[in-house]
Protein backbone atom coordinates (compact mmCIF):
# COMPACT_ATOMS: atom_id res chain seq x y z
CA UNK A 1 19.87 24.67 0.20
CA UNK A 2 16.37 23.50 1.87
CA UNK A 3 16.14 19.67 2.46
CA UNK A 4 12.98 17.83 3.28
CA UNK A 5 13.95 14.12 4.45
CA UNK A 6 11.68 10.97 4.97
CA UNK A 7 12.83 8.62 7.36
CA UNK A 8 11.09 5.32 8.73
CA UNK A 9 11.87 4.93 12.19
CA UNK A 10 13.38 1.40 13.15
CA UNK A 11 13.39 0.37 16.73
CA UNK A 12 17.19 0.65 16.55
CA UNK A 13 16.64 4.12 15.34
CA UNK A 14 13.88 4.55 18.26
CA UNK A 15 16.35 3.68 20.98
CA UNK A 16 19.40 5.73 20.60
CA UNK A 17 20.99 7.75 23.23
CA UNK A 18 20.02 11.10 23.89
CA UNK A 19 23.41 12.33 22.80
CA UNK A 20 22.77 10.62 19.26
CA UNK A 21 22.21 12.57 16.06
CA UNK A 22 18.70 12.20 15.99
CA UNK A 23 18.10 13.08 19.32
CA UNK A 24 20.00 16.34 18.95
CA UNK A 25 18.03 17.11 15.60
CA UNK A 26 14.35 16.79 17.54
CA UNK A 27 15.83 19.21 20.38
CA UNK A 28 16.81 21.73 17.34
CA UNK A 29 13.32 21.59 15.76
CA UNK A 30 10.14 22.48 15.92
CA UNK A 31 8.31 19.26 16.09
CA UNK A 32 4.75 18.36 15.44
CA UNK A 33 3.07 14.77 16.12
CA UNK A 34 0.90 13.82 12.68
CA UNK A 35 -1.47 9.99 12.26
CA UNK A 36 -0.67 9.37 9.23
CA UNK A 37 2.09 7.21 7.60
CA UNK A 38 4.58 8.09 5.51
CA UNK A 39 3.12 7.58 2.40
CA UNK A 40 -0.33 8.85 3.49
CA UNK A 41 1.29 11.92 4.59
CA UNK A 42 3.14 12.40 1.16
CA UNK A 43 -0.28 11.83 -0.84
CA UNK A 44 -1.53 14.73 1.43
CA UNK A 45 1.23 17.18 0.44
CA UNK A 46 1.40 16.45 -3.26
CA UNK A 47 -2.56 16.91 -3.65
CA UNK A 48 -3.80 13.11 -3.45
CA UNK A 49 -7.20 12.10 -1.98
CA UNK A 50 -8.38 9.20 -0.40
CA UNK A 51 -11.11 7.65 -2.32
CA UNK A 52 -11.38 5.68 0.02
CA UNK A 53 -7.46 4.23 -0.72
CA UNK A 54 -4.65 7.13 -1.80
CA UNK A 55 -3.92 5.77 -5.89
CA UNK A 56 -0.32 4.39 -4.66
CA UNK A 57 -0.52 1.74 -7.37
CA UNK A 58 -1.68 3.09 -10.30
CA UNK A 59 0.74 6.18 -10.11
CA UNK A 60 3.39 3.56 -9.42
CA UNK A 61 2.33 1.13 -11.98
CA UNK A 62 2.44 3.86 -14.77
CA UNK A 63 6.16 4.49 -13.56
CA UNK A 64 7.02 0.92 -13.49
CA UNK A 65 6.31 0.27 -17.00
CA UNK A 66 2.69 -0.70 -16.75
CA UNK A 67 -0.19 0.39 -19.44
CA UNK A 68 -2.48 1.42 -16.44
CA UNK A 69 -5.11 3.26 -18.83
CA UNK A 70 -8.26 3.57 -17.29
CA UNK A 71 -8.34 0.58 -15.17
CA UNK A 72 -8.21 0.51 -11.23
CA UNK A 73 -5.03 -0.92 -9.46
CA UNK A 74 -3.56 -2.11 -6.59
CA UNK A 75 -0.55 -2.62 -5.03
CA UNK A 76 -0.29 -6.79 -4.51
CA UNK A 77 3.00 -6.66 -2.10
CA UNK A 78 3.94 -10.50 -1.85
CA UNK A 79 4.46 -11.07 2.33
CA UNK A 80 4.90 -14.00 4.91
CA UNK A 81 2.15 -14.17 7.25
CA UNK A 82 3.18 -15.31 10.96
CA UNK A 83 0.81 -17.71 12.95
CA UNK A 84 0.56 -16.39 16.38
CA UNK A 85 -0.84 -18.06 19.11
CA UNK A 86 -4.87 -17.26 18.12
CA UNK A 87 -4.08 -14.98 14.99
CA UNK A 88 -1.95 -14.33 12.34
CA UNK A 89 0.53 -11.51 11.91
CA UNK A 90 2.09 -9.40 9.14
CA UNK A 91 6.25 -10.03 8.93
CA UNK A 92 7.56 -7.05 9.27
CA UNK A 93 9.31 -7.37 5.12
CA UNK A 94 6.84 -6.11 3.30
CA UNK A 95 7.22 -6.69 0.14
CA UNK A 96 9.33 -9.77 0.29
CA UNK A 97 12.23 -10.21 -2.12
CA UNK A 98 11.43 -12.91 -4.62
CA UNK A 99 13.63 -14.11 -7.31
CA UNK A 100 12.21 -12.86 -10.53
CA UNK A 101 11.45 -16.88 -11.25
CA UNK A 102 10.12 -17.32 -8.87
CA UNK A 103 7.34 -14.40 -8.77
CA UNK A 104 6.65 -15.01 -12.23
CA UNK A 105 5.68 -18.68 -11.85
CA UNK A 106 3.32 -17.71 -8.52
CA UNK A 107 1.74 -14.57 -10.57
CA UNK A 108 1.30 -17.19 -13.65
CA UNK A 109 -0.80 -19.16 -10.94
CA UNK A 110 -3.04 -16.58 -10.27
CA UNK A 111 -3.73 -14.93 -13.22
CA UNK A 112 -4.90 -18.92 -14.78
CA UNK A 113 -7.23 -18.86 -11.53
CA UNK A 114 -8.49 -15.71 -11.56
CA UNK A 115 -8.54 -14.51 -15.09
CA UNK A 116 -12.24 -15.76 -16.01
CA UNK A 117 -13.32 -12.62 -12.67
CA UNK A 118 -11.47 -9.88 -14.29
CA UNK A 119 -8.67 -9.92 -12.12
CA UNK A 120 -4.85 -9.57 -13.66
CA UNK A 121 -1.97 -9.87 -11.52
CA UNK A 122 1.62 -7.99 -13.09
CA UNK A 123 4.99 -7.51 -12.49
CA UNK A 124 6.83 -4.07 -12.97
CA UNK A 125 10.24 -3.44 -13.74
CA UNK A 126 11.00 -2.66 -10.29
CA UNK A 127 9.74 -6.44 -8.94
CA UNK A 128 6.81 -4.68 -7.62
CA UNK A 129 3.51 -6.89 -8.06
CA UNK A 130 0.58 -5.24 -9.46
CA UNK A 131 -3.14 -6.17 -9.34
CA UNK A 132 -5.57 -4.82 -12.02
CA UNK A 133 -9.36 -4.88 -12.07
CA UNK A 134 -11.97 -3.17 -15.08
CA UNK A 135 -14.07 -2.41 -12.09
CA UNK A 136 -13.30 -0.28 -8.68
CA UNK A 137 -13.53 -2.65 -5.87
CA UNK A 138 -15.63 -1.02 -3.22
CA UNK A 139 -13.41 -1.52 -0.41
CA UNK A 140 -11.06 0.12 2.00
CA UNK A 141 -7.30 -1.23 2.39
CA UNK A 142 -4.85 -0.22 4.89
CA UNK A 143 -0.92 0.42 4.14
CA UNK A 144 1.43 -2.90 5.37
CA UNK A 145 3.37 -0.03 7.13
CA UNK A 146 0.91 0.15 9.37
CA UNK A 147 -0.29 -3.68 10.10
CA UNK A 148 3.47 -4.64 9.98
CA UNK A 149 4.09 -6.80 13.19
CA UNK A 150 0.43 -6.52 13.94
CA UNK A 151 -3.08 -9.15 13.95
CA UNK A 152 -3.62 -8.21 10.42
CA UNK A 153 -7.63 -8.91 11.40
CA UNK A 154 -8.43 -5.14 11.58
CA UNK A 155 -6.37 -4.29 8.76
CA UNK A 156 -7.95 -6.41 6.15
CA UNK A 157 -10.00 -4.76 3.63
CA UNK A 158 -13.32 -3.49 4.40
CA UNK A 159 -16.77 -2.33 2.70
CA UNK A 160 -19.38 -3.41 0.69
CA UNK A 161 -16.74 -5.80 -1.52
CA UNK A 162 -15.23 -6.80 1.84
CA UNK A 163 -16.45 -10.79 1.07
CA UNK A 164 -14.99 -11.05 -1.91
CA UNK A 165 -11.70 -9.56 -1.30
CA UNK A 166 -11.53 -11.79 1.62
CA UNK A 167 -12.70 -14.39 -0.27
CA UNK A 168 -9.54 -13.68 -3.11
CA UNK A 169 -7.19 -13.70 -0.55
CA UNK A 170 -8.35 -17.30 0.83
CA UNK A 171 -7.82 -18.38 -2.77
CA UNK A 172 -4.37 -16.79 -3.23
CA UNK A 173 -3.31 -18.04 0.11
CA UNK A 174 -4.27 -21.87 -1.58
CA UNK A 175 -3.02 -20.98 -4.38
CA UNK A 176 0.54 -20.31 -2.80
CA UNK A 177 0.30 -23.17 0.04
CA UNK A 178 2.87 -25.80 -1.51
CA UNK A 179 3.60 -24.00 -4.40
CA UNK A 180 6.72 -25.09 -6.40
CA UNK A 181 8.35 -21.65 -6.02
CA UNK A 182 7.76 -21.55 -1.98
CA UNK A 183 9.04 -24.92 -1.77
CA UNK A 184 12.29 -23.96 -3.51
CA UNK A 185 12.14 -20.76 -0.98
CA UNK A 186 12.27 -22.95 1.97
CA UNK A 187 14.66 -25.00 0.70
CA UNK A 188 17.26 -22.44 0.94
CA UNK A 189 16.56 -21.02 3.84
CA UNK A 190 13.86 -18.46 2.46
CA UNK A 191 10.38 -17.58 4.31
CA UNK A 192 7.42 -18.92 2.07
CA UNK A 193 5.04 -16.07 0.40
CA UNK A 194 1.99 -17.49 2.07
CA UNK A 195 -0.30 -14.05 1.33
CA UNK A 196 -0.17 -11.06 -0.34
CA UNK A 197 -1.31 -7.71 0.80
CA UNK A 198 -3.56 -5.40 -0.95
CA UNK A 199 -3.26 -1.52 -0.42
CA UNK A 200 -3.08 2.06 -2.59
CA UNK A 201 -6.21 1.32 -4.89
CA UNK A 202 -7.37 3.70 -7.59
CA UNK A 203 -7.22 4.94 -10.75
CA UNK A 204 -4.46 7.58 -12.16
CA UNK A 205 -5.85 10.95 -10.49
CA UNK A 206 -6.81 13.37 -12.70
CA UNK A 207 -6.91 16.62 -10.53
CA UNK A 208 -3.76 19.04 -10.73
CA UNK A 209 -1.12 18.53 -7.94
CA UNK A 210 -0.74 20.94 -5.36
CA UNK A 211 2.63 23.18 -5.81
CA UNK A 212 5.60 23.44 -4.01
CA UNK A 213 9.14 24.65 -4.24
CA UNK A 214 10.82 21.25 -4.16
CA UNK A 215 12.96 21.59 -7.51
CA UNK A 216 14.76 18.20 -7.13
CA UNK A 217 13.67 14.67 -6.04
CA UNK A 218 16.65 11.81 -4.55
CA UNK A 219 15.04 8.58 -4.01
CA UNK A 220 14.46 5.11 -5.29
CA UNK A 221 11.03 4.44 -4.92
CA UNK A 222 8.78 4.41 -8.18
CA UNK A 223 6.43 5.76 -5.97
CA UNK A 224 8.69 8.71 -5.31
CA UNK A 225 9.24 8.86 -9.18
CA UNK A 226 5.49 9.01 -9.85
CA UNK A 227 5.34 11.96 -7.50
CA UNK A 228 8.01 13.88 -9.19
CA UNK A 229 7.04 13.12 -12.63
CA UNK A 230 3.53 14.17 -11.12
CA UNK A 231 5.05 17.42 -9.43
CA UNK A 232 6.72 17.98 -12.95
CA UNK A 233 10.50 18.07 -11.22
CA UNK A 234 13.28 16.00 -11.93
CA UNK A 235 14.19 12.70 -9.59
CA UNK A 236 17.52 10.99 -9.82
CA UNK A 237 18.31 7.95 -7.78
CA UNK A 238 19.35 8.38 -4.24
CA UNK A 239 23.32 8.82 -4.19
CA UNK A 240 25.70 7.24 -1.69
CA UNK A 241 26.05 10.01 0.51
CA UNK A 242 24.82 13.31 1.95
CA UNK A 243 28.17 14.55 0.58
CA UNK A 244 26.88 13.94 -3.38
CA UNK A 245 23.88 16.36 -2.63
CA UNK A 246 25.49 18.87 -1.05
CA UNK A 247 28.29 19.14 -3.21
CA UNK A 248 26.69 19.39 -6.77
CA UNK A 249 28.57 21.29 -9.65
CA UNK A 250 27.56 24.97 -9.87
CA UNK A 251 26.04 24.67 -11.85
CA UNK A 252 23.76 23.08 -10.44
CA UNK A 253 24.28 24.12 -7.51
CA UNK A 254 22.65 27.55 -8.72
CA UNK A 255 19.36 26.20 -9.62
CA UNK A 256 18.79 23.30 -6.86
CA UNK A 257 16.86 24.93 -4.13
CA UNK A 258 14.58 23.00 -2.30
CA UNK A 259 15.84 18.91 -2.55
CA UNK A 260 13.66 15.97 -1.45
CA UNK A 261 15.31 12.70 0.20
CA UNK A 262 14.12 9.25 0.76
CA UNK A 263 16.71 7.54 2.84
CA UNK A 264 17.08 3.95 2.49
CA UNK A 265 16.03 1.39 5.19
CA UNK A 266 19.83 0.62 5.74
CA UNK A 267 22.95 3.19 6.70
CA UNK A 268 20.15 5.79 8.04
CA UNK A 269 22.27 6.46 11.15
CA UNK A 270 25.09 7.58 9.22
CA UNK A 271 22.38 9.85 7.09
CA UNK A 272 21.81 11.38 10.32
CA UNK A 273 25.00 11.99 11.30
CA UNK A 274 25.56 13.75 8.29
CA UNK A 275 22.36 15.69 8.36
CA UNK A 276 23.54 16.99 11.73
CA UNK A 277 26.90 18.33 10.49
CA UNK A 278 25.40 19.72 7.69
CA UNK A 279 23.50 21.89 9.73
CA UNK A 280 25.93 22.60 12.47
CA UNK A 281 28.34 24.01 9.41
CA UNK A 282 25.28 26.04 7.64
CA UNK A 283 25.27 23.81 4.26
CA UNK A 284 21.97 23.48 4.87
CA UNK A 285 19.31 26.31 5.14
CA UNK A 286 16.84 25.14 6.30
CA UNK A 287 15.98 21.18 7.25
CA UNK A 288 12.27 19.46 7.26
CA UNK A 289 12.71 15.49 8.56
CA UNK A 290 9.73 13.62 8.44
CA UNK A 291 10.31 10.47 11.17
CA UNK A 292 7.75 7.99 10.48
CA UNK A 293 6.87 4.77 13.02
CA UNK A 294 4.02 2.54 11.49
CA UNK A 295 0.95 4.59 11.83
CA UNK A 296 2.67 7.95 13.23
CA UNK A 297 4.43 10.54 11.70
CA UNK A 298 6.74 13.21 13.45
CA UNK A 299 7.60 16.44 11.46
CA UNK A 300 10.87 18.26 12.83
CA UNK A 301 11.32 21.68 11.29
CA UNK A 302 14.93 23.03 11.99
């Protein structure tokens, strides 16, 4: 079996001994340095173009039970901005968790402010928040995994709409300041949406998607999902352990190939462990681990 893995870096993850795992794995491989984040880097391999934003939130919209039709979308990830000493700062959550209350009463807010420009702010089944708009906005976003931890004042959007983007984030920023639902945040010890961020604007693509030989997707993403329903292969949810892949029925076993893995934020270590042994043992045929840090991506072929 082939495995191609996506893994965000952490700075725990960054700073692990050189007789760790994942040290081992990138002196096994063949490793090339790539600019572009993770989710750039999968639009590129599954046939997406940047027009000027990849469509992250219309494919994901459509998979989060969203009538996207032909509108344009974007992804409105509720986040806590961090006053700095002359700037502000993106937290490093991104989106934040928000009791399903509680996002519904702040998206309510909007949507009475903004509905007489066009603008519609949803909620998907997955929590994600949506933004829709009849008309493309002629701007240029950039992905929070990038401006996460950074002054977000060269990541806002840009272009000829620039103004008025800017302009609808001063409101929603209002909007949210003392806001019945951020005041019962802080009241329990929860950071106060005080923005959102815009990014992945577009409409559903229409061109075909490029092929490959990954038969099998394993993540929870609706992103991920929108890519395998795209790719036309199947994607379960991601299972506990490296163990479940591996050790499918025969099934099974005789058609899976070629799997694709998102690991979760949490446990990765272990992942890697596992990963490791895998190899060491010949379960795996060949491994592909994409190791993403903000902006950079590293590929290790092994």
């Amino acid at each position: 079996m082939k495995l191609t893995v996506d893994c965000v870096l952490t700075s725990e993850l960054s700073n692990l001994p050189s007789q760790s795992a994942l040290a081992q794995l990138l002196s096994k491989g063949q490793v090339r340095h790539l600019e572009s984040p993770l989710e750039a880097l999968i639009c590129q391999q599954y046939g997406l173009q940047s027009m000027p934003d990849y469509p992250i939130a219309a494919m994901s919209a459509a998979l989060d039970g969203l009538d996207v039709a032909d509108a344009c979308w974007l992804r409105a990830d509720p986040v806590h901005l961090v006053l700095q000493r002359d700037c502000f700062s993106l937290g490093e959550s991104v989106p934040l968790l928000v009791d399903a209350t509680h996002a519904q009463s702040m998206v309510a807010s909007f949507n009475q402010h903004f509905n007489q420009d066009g603008l519609t702010f949803l909620i998907g089944h997955s929590g994600a928040w949506y933004l829709r708009t009849e008309q493309a906005p002629q701007i240029k976003t950039s992905l929070p995994s990038v401006a996460a931890g950074k002054n977000i004042h060269q990541f806002m959007p840009q272009g000829l709409d620039s103004s008025k983007w800017l302009a609808v984030l001063n409101e929603v920023q209002m909007l949210l300041f003392e806001h019945p639902a951020n005041e019962a945040r802080e009241s329990v010890g929860e950071l106060a949406v005080n923005s959102i961020w815009l990014s992945g604007g577009g409409k559903i693509p229409q061109t075909p998607p490029l092929q490959n030989d990954i038969d099998l997707m394993l993540a929870d993403s609706v992103f991920y999902q929108a890519l395998a329903k795209r790719a036309d292969v199947p994607c379960k949810a991601l299972p506990q352990s490296l163990a479940h892949v591996l050790n499918q029925p025969t099934k099974l076993n005789q058609q899976l190939q070629h799997a694709r893995l998102q690991l979760p934020n949490v446990n990765t270590l272990a992942w890697l462990v596992d990963l490791f042994a895998a190899l060491k043992t010949k379960k795996i045929k060949q491994l592909t681990l994409h190791l993403v840090f903000y902006e950079k991506s590293l590929m290790v072929v092994i």
